[in-house]
Protein backbone atom coordinates (compact mmCIF):
# COMPACT_ATOMS: atom_id res chain seq x y z
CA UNK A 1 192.39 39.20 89.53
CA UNK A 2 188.85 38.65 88.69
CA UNK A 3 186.40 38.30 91.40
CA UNK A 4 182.86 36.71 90.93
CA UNK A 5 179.83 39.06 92.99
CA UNK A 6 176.88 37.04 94.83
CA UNK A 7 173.56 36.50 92.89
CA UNK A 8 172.23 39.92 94.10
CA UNK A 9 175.12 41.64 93.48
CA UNK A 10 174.53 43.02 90.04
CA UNK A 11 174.92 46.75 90.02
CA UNK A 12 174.12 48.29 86.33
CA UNK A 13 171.56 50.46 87.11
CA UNK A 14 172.83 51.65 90.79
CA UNK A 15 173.82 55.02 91.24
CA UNK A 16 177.66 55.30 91.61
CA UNK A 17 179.22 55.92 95.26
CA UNK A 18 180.84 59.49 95.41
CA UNK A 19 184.68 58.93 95.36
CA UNK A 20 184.17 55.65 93.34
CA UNK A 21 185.72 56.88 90.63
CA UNK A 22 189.46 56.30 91.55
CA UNK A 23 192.49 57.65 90.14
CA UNK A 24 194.74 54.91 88.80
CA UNK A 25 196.41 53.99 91.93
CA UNK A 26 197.14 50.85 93.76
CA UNK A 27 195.37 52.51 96.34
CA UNK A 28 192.41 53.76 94.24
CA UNK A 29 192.51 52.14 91.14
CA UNK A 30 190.75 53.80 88.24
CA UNK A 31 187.21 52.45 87.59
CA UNK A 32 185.87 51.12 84.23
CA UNK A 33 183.02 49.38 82.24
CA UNK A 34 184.06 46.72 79.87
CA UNK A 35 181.44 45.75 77.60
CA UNK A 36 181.33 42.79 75.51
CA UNK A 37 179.31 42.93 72.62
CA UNK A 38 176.87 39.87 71.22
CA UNK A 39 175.00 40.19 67.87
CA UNK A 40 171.42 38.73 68.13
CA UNK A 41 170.87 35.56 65.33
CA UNK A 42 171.00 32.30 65.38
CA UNK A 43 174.15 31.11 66.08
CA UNK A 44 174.84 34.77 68.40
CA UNK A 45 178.20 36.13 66.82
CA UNK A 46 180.64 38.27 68.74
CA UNK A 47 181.55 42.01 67.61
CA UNK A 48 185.86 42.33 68.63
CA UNK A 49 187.19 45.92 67.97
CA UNK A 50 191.08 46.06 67.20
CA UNK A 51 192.93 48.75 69.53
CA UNK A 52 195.46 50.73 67.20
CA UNK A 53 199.04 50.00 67.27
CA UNK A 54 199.74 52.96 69.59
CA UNK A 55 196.99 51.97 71.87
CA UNK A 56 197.82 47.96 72.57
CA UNK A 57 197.04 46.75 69.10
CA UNK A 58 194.95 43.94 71.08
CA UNK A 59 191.29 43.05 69.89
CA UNK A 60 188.91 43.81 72.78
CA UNK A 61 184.90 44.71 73.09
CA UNK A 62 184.36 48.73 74.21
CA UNK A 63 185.81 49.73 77.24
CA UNK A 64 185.82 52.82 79.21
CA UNK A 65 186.80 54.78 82.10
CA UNK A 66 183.25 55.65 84.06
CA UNK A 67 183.04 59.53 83.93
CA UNK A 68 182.05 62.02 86.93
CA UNK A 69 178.82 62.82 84.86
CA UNK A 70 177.69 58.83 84.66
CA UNK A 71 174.96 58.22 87.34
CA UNK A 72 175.26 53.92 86.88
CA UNK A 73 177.55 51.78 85.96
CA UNK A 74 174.74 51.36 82.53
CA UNK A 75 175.12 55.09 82.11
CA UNK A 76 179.08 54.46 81.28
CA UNK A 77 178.59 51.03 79.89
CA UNK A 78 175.71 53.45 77.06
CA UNK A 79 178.28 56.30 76.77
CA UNK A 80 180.96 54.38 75.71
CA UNK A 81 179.21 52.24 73.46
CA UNK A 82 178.30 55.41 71.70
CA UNK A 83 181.54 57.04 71.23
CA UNK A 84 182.99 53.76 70.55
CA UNK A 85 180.44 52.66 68.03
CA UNK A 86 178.74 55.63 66.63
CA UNK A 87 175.31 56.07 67.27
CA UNK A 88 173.57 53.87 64.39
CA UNK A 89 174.25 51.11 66.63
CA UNK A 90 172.01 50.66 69.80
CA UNK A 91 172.13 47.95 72.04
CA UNK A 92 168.72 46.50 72.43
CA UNK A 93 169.72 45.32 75.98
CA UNK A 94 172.70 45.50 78.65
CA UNK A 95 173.62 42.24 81.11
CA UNK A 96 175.72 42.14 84.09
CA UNK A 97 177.73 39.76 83.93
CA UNK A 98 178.82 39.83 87.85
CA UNK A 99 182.28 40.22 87.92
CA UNK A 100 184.96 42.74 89.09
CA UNK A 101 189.06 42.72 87.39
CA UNK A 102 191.14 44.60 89.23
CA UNK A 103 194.26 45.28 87.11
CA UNK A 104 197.45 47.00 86.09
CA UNK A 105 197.64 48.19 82.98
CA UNK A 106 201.24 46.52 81.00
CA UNK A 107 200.97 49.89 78.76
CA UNK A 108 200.62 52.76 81.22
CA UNK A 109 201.18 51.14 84.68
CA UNK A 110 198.13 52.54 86.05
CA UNK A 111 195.88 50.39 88.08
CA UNK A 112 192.49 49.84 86.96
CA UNK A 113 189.24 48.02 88.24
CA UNK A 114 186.73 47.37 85.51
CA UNK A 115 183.18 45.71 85.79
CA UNK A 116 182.34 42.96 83.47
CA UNK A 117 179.33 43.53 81.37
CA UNK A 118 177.46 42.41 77.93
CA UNK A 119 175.44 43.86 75.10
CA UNK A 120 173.16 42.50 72.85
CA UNK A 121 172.79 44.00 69.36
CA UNK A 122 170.45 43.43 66.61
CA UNK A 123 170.50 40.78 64.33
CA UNK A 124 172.31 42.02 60.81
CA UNK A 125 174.64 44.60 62.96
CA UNK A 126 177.18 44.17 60.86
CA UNK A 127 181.13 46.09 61.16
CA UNK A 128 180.42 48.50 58.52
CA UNK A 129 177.70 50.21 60.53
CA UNK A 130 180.18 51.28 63.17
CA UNK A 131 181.82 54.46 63.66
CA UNK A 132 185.31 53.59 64.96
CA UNK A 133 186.86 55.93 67.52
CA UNK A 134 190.18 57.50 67.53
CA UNK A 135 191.24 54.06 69.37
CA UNK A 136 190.21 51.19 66.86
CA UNK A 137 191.06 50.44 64.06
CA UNK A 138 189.05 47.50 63.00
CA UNK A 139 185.84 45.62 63.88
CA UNK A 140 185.09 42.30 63.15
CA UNK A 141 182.21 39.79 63.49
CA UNK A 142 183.26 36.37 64.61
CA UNK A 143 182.18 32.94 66.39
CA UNK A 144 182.55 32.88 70.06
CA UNK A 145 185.43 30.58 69.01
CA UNK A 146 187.20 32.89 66.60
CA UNK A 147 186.66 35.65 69.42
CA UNK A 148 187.78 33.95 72.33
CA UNK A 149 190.86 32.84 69.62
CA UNK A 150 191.47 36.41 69.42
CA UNK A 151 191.56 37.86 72.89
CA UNK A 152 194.69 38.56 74.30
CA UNK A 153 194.11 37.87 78.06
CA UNK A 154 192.56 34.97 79.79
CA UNK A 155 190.23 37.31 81.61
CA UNK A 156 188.65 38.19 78.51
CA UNK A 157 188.16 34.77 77.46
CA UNK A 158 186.23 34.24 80.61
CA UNK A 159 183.84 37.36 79.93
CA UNK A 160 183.01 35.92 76.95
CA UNK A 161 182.36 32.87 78.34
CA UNK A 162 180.17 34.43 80.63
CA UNK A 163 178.37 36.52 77.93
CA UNK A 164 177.43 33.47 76.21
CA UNK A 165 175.94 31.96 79.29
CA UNK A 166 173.71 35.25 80.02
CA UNK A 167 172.20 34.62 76.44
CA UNK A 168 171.41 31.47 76.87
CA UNK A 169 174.25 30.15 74.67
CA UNK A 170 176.33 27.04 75.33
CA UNK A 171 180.07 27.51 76.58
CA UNK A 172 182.89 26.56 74.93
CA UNK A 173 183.86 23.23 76.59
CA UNK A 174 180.34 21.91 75.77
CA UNK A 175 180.07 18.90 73.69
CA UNK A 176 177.74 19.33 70.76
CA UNK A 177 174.65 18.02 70.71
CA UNK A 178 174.09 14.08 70.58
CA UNK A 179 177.54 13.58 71.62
């Protein structure tokens, strides 16, 4: 169930509450960072990573459980896009994009409460440059079209609805220009 925050509620650099952390129940449900990833250029392209069979085989941007160690929710959000990516790709900036999903996972049951947030890369990041983990298998470089095409939940195609409107691009139900 996604659930929009205020205008001052964006939280990426606040420290994390003690106890925060959860533990995958319905009664503390396990918190994450899901971070959708833009490429700068003109248009902005999306970067999808495909999940391995044995880990949902659904296309997704990096996502992560937010560790003891991480002191913000852009601490997690910048260790997981280096494990997930490999370090020759660095974000040159993070966006909140002001939403909370509070899930169950379909694959291990668990429940889960993730924070919605965006990445910009640079221009010419291109798949080849990253370093899939363990729990990809692909990466691809698409339209926000062909992304949102791609997604497997509805949820997701609302995050990247809402990453294109933090870069200043124009959502999908937009008419083109002069129309």
């Amino acid at each position: 169930m996604a659930a929009p925050d205020p205008p001052s509620g964006r939280l990426l650099g606040q420290p994390i509450e003690p106890g925060r952390l959860g533990d995958g129940s319905p009664g503390r449900p396990r918190l994450l960072v899901d971070v959708w990833l833009a490429v700068a250029g003109d248009p902005l392209r999306v970067l999808l990573l495909r999940r391995r069979p044995d880990h949902g085989g659904f296309w997704q941007g990096v996502s992560g459980a937010v560790e003891p160690g991480d002191a913000s929710l852009e601490a997690a959000a910048r260790r997981e896009l280096a494990e997930e990516l490999g370090a020759a790709v660095v974000p040159l900036a993070l966006v909140d994009l002001g939403r909370w999903i509070r899930f169950e996972s379909p694959f291990s049951g668990r429940s889960f409460m993730k924070r919605s947030l965006g990445a910009l890369l640079p221009a010419g990041t291109r798949p080849g440059w990253i370093a899939l983990s363990e729990e990809h298998e692909e990466a691809q470089l698409l339209t926000f079209e062909e992304a949102r095409a791609r997604v497997r939940w509805p949820e997701n195609r609302e995050e990247l609805d809402l990453l294109r409107e933090h870069l200043g691009g124009v959502g999908p139900a937009a008419p083109p220009p002069g129309r």
